[in-house]
PDB file of N, CA and C in Angstrom:
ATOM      1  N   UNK A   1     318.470 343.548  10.329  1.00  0.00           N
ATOM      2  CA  UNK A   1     318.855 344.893  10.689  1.00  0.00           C
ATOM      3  C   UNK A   1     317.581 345.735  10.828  1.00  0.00           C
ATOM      4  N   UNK A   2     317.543 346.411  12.515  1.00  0.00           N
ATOM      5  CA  UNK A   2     316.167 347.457  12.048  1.00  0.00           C
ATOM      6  C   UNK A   2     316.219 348.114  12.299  1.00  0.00           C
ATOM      7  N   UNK A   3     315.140 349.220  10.916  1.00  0.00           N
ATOM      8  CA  UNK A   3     315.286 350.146  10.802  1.00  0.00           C
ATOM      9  C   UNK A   3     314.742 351.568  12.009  1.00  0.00           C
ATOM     10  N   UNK A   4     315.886 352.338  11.305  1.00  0.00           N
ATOM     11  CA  UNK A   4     315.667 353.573  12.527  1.00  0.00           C
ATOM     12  C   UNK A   4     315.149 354.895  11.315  1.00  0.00           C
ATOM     13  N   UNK A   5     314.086 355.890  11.920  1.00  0.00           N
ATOM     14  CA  UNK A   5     313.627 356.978  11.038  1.00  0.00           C
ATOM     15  C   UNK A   5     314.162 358.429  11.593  1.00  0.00           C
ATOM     16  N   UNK A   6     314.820 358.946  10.860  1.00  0.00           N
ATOM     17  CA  UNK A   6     314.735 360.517  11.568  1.00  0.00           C
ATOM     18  C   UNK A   6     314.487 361.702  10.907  1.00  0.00           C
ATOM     19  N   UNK A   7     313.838 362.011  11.646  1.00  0.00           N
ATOM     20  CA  UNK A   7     313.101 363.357  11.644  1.00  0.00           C
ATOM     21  C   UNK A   7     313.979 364.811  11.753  1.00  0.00           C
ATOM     22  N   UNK A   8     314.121 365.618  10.805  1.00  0.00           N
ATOM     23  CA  UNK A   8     314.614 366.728  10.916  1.00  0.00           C
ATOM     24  C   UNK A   8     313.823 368.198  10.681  1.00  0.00           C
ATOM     25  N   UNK A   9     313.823 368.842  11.382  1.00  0.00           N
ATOM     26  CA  UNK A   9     312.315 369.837  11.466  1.00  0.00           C
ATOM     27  C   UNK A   9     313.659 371.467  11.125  1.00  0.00           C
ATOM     28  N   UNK A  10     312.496 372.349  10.156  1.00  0.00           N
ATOM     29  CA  UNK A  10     312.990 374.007   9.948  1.00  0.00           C
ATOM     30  C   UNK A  10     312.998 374.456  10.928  1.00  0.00           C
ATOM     31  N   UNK A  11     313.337 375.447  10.772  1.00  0.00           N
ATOM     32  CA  UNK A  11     314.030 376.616  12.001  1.00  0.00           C
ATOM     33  C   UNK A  11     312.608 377.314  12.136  1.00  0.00           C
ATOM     34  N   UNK A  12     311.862 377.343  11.055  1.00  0.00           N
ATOM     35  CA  UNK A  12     310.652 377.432  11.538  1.00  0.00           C
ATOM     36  C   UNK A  12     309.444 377.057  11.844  1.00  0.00           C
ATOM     37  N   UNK A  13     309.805 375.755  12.602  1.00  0.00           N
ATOM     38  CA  UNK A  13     308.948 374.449  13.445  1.00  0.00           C
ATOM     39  C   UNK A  13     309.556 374.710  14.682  1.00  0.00           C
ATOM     40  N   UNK A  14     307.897 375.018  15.318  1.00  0.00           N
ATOM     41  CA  UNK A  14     307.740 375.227  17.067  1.00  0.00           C
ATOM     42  C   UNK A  14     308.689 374.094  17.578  1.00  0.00           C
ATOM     43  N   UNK A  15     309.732 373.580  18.235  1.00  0.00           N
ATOM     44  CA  UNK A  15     309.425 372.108  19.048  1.00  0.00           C
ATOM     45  C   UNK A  15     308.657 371.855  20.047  1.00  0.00           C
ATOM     46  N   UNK A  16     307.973 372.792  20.429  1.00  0.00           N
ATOM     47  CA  UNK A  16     307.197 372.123  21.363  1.00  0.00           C
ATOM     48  C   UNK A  16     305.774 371.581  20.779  1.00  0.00           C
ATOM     49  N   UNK A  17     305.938 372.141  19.231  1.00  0.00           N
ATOM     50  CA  UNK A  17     304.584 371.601  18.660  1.00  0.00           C
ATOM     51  C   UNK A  17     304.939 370.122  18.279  1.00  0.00           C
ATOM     52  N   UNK A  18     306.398 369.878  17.835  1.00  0.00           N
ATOM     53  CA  UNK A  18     307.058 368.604  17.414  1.00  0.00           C
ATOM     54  C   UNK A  18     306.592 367.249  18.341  1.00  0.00           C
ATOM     55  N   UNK A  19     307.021 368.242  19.647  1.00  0.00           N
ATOM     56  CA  UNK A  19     307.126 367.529  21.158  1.00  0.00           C
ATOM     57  C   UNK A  19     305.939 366.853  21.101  1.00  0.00           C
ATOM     58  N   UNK A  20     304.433 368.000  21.490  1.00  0.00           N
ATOM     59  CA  UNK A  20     303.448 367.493  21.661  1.00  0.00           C
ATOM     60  C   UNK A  20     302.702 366.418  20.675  1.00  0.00           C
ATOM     61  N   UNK A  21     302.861 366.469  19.660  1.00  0.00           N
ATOM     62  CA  UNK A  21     302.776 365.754  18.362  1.00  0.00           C
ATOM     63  C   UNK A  21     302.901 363.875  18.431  1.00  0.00           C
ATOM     64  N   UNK A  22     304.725 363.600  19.564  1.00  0.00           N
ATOM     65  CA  UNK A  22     305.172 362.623  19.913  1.00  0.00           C
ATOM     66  C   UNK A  22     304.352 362.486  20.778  1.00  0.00           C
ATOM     67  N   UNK A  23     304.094 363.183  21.685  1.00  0.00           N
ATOM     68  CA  UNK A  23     303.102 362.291  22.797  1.00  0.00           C
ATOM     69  C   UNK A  23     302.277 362.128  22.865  1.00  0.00           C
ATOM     70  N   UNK A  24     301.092 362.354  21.928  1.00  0.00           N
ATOM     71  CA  UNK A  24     300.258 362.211  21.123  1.00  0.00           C
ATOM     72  C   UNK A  24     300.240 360.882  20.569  1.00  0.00           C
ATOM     73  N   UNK A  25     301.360 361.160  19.122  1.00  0.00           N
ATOM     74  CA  UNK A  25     301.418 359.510  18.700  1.00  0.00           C
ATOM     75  C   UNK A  25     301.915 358.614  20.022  1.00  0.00           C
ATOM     76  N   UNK A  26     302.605 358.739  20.942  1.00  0.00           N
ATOM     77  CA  UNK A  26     303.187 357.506  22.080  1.00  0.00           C
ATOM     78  C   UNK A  26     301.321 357.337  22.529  1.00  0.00           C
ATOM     79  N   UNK A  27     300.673 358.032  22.589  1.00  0.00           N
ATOM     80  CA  UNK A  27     299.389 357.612  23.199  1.00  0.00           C
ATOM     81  C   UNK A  27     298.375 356.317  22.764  1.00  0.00           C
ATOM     82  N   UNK A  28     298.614 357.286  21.018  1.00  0.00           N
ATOM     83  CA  UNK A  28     297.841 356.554  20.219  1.00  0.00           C
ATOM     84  C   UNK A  28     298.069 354.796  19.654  1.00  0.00           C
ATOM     85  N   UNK A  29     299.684 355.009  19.975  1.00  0.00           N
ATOM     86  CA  UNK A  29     300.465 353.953  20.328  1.00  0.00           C
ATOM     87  C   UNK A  29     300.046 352.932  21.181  1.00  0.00           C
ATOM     88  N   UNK A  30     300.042 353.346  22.492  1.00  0.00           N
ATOM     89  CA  UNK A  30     299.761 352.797  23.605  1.00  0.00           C
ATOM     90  C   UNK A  30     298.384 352.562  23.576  1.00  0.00           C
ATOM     91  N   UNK A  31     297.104 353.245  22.919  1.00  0.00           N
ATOM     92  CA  UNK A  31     295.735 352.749  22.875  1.00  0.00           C
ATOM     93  C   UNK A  31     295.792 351.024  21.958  1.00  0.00           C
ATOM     94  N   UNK A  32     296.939 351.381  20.938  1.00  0.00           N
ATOM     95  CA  UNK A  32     296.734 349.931  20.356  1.00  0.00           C
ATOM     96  C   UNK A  32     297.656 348.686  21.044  1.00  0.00           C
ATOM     97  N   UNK A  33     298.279 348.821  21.222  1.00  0.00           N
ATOM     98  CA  UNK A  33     299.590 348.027  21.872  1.00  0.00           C
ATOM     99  C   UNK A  33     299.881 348.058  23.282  1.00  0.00           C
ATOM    100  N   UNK A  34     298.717 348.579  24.388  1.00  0.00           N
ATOM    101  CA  UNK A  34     299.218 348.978  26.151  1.00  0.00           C
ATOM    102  C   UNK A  34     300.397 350.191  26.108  1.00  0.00           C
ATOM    103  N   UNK A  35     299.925 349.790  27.444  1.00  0.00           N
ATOM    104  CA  UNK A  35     301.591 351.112  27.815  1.00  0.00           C
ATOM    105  C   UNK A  35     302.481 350.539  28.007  1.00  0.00           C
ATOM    106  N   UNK A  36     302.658 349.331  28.704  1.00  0.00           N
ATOM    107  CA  UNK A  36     303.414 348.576  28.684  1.00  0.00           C
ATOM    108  C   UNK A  36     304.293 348.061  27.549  1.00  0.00           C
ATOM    109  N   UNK A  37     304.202 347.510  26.622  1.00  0.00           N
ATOM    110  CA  UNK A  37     304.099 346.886  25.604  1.00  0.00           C
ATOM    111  C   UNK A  37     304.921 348.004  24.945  1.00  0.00           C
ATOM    112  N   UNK A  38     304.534 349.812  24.534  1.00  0.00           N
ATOM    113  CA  UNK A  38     304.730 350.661  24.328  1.00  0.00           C
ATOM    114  C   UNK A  38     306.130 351.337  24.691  1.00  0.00           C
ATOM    115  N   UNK A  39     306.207 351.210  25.592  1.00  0.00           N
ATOM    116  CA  UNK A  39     307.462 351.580  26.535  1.00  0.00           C
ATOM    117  C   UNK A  39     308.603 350.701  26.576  1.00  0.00           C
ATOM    118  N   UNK A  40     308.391 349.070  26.147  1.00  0.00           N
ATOM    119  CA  UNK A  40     309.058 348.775  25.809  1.00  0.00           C
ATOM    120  C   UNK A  40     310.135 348.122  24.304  1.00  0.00           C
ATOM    121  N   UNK A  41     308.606 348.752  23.516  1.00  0.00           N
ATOM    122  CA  UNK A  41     309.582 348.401  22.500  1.00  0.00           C
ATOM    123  C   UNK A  41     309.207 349.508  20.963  1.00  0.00           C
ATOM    124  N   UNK A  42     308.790 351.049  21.721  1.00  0.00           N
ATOM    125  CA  UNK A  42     308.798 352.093  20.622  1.00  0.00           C
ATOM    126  C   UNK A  42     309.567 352.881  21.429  1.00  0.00           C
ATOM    127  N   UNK A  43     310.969 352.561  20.732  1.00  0.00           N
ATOM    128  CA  UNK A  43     311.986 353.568  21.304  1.00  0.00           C
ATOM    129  C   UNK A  43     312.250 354.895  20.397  1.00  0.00           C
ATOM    130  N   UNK A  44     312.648 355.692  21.108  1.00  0.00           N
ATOM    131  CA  UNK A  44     312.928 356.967  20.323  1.00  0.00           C
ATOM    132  C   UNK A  44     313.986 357.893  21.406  1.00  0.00           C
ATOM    133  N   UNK A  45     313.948 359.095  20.569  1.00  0.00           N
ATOM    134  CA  UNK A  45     315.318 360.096  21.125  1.00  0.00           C
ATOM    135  C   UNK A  45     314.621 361.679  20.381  1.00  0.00           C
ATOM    136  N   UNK A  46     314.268 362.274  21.064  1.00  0.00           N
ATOM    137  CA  UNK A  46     313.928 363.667  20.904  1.00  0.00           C
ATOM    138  C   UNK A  46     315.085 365.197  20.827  1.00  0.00           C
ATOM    139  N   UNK A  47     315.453 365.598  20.719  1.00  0.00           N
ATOM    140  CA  UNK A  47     316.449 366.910  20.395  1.00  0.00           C
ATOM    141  C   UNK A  47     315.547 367.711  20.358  1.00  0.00           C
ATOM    142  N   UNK A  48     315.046 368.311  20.750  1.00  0.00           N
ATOM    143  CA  UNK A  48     314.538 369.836  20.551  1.00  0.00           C
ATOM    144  C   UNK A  48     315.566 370.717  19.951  1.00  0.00           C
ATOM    145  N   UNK A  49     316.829 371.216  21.178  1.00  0.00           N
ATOM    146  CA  UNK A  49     318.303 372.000  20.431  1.00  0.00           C
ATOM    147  C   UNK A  49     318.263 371.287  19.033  1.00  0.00           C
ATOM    148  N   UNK A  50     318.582 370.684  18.803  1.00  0.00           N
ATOM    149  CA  UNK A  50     319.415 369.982  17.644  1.00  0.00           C
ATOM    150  C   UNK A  50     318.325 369.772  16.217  1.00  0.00           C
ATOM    151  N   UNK A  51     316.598 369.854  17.138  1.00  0.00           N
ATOM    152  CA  UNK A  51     315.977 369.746  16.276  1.00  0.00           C
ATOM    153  C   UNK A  51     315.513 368.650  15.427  1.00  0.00           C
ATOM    154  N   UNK A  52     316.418 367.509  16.100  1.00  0.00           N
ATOM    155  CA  UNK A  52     315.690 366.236  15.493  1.00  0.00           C
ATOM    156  C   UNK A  52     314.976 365.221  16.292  1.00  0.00           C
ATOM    157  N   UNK A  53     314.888 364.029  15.458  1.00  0.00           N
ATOM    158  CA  UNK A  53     313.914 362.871  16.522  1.00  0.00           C
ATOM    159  C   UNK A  53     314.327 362.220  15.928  1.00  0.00           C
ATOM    160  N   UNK A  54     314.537 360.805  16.523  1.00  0.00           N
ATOM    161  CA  UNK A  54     314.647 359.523  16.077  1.00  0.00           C
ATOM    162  C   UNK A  54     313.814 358.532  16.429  1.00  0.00           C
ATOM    163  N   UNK A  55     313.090 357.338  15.820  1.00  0.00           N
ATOM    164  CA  UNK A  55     312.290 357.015  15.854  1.00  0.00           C
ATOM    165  C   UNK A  55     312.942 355.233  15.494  1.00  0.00           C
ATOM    166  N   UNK A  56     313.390 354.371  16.508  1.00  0.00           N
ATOM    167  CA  UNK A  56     313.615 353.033  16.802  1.00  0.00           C
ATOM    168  C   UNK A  56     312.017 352.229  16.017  1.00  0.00           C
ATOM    169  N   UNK A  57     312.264 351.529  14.448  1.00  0.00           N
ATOM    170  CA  UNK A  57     311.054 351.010  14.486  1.00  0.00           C
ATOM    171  C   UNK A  57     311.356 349.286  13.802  1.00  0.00           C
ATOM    172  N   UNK A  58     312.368 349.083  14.564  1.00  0.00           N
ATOM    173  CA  UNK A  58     312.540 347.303  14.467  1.00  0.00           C
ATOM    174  C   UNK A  58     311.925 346.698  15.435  1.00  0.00           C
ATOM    175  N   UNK A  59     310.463 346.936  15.359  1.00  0.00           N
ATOM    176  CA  UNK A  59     309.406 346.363  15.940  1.00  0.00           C
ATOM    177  C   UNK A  59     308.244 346.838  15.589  1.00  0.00           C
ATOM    178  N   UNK A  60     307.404 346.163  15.738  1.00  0.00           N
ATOM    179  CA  UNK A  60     305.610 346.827  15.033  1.00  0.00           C
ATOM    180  C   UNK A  60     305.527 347.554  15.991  1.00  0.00           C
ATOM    181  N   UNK A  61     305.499 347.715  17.262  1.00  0.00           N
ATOM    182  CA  UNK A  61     305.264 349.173  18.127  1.00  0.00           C
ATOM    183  C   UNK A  61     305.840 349.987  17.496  1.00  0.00           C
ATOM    184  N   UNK A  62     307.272 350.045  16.859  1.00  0.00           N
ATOM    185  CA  UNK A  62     307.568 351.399  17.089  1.00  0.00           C
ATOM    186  C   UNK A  62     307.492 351.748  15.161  1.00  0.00           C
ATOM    187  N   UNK A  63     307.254 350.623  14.572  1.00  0.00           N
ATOM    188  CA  UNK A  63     306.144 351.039  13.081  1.00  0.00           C
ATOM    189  C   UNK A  63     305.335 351.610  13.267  1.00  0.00           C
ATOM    190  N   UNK A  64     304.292 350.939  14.186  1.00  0.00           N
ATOM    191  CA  UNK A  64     303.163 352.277  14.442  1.00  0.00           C
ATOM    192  C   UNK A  64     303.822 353.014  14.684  1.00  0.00           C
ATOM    193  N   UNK A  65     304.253 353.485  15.589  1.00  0.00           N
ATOM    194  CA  UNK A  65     304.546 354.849  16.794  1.00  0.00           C
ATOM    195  C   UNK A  65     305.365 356.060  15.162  1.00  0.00           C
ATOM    196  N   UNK A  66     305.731 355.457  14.405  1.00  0.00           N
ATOM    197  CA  UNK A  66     306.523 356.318  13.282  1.00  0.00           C
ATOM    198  C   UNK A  66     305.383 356.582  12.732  1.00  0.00           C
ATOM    199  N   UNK A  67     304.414 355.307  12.101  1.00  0.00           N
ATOM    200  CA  UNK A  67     303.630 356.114  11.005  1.00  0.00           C
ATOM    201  C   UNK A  67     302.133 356.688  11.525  1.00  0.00           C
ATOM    202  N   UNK A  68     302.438 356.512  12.998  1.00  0.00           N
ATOM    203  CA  UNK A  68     301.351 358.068  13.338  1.00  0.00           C
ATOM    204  C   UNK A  68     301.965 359.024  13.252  1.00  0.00           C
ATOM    205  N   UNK A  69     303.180 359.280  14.206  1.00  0.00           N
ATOM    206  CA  UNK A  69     303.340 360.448  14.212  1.00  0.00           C
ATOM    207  C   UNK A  69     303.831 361.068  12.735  1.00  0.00           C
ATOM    208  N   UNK A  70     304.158 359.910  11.487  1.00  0.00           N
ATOM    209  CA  UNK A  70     304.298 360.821  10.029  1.00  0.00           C
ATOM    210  C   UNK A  70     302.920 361.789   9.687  1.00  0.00           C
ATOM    211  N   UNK A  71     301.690 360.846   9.895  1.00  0.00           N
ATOM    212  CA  UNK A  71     300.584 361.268   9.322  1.00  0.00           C
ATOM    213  C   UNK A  71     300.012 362.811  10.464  1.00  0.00           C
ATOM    214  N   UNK A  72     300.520 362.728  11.628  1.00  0.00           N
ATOM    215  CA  UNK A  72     299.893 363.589  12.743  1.00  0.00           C
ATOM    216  C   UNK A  72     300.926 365.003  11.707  1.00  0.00           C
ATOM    217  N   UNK A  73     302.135 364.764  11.991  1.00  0.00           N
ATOM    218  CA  UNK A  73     303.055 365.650  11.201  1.00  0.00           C
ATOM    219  C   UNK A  73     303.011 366.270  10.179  1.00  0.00           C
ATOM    220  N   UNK A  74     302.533 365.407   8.835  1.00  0.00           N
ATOM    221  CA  UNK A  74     301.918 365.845   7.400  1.00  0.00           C
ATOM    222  C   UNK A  74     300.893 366.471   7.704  1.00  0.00           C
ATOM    223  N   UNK A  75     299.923 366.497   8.620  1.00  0.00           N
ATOM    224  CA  UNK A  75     298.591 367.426   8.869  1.00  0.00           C
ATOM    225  C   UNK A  75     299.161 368.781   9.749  1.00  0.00           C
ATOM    226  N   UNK A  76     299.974 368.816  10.673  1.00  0.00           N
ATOM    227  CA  UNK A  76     300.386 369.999  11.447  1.00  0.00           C
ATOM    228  C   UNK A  76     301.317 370.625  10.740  1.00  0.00           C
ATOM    229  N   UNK A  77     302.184 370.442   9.949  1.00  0.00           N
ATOM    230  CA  UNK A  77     303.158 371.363   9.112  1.00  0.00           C
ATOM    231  C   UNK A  77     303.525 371.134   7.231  1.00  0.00           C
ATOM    232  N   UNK A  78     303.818 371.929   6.865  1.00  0.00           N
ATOM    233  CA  UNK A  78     304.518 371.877   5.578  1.00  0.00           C
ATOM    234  C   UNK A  78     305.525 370.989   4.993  1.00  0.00           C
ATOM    235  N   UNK A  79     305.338 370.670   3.929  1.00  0.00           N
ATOM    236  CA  UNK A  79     306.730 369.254   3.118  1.00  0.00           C
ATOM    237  C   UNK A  79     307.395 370.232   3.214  1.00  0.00           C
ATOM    238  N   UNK A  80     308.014 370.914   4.085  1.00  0.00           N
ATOM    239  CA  UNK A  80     308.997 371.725   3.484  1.00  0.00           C
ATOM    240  C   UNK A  80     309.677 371.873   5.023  1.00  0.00           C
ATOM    241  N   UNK A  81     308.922 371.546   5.706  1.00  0.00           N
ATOM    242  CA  UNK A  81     309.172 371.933   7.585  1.00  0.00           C
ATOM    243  C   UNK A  81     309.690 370.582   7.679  1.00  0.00           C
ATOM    244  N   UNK A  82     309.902 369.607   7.402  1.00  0.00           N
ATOM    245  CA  UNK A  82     310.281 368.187   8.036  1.00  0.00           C
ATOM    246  C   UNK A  82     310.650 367.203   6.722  1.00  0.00           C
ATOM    247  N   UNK A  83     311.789 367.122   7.186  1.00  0.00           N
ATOM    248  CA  UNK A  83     312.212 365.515   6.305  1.00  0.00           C
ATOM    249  C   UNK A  83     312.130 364.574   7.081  1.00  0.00           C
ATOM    250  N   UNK A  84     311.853 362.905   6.705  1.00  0.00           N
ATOM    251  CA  UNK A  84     312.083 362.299   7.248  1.00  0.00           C
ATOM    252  C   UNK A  84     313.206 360.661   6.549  1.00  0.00           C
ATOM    253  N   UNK A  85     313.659 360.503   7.188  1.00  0.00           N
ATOM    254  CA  UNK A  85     314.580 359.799   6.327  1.00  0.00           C
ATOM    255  C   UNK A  85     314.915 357.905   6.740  1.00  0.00           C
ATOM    256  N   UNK A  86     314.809 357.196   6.412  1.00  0.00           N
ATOM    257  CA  UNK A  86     315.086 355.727   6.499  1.00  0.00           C
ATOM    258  C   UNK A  86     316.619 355.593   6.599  1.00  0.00           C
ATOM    259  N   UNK A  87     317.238 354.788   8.186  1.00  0.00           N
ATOM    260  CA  UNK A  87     318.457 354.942   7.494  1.00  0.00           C
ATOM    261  C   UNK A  87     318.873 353.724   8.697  1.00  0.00           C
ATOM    262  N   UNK A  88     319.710 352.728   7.927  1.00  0.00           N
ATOM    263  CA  UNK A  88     319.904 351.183   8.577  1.00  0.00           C
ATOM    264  C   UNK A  88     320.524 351.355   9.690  1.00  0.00           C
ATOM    265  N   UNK A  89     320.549 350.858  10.885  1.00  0.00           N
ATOM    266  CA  UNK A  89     321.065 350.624  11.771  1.00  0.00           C
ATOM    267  C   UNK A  89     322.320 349.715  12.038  1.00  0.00           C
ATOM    268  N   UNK A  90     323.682 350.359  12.473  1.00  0.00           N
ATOM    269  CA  UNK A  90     324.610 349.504  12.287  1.00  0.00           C
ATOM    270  C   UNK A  90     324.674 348.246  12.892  1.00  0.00           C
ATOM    271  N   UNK A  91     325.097 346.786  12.529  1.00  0.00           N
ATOM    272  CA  UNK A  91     325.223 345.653  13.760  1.00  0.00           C
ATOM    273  C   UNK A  91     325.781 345.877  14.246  1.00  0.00           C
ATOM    274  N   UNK A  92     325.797 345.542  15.870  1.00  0.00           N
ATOM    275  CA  UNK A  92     327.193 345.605  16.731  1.00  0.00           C
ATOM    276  C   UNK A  92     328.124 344.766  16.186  1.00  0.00           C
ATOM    277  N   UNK A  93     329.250 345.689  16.799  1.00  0.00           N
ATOM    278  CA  UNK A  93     330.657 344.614  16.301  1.00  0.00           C
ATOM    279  C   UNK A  93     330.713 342.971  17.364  1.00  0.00           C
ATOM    280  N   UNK A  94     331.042 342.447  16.753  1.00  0.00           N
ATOM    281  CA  UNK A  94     331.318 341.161  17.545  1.00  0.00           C
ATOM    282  C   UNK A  94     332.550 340.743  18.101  1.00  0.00           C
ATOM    283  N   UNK A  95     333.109 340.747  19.220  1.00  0.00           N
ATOM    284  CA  UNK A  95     334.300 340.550  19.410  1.00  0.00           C
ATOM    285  C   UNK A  95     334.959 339.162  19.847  1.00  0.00           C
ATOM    286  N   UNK A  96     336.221 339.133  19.181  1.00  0.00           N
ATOM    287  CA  UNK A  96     336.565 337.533  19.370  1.00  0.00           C
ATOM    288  C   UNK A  96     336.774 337.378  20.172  1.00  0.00           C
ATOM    289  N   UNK A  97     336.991 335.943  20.796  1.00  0.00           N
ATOM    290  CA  UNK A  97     337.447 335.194  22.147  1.00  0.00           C
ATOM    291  C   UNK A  97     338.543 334.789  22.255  1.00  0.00           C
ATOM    292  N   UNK A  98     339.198 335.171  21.317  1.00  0.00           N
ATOM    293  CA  UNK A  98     340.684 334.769  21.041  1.00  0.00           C
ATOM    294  C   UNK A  98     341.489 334.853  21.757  1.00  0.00           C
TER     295      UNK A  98
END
């Protein structure tokens, strides 16, 4: 099962500082792993409205791609501006052939 991280930011966190932050880490990402490589297997999901991010890291791309952008994050805002949380990914259901 792999794991997915999400990110939930205060009402008083820019998103576009959030934003720039991600593409940043997708870079720093992509300096170690291609772009290629990058694109296909550090998935994520951004909300600005909603204010969150999700961060696909059942793969070492997208391990890195989380624990830059934790450390880029802990330097641009407050423990108090962002949680981030570990939380399992369901299996798909399997359906019979019956």
């Amino acid at each position: 099962m792999a794991d997915v991280y999400r990110y939930r930011f205060a009402e008083s966190v820019e998103m576009l500082e959030v934003e720039a932050s991600l593409l940043l880490s997708i870079w720093a990402t992509e300096a170690l792993h291609g772009e290629s490589q990058t694109r296909l297997d550090a998935g994520h999901a951004f909300d600005a409205e909603q204010r969150k991010l999700v961060i696909d890291a059942g793969t070492e791309v997208g391990k890195d791609l989380n624990r830059i952008l934790t450390g880029f994050l802990q330097r641009e805002f407050e423990p108090e501006e962002f949680t981030v949380e570990r939380i399992a990914r369901q299996p798909e259901p399997v359906e019979s052939q019956l």
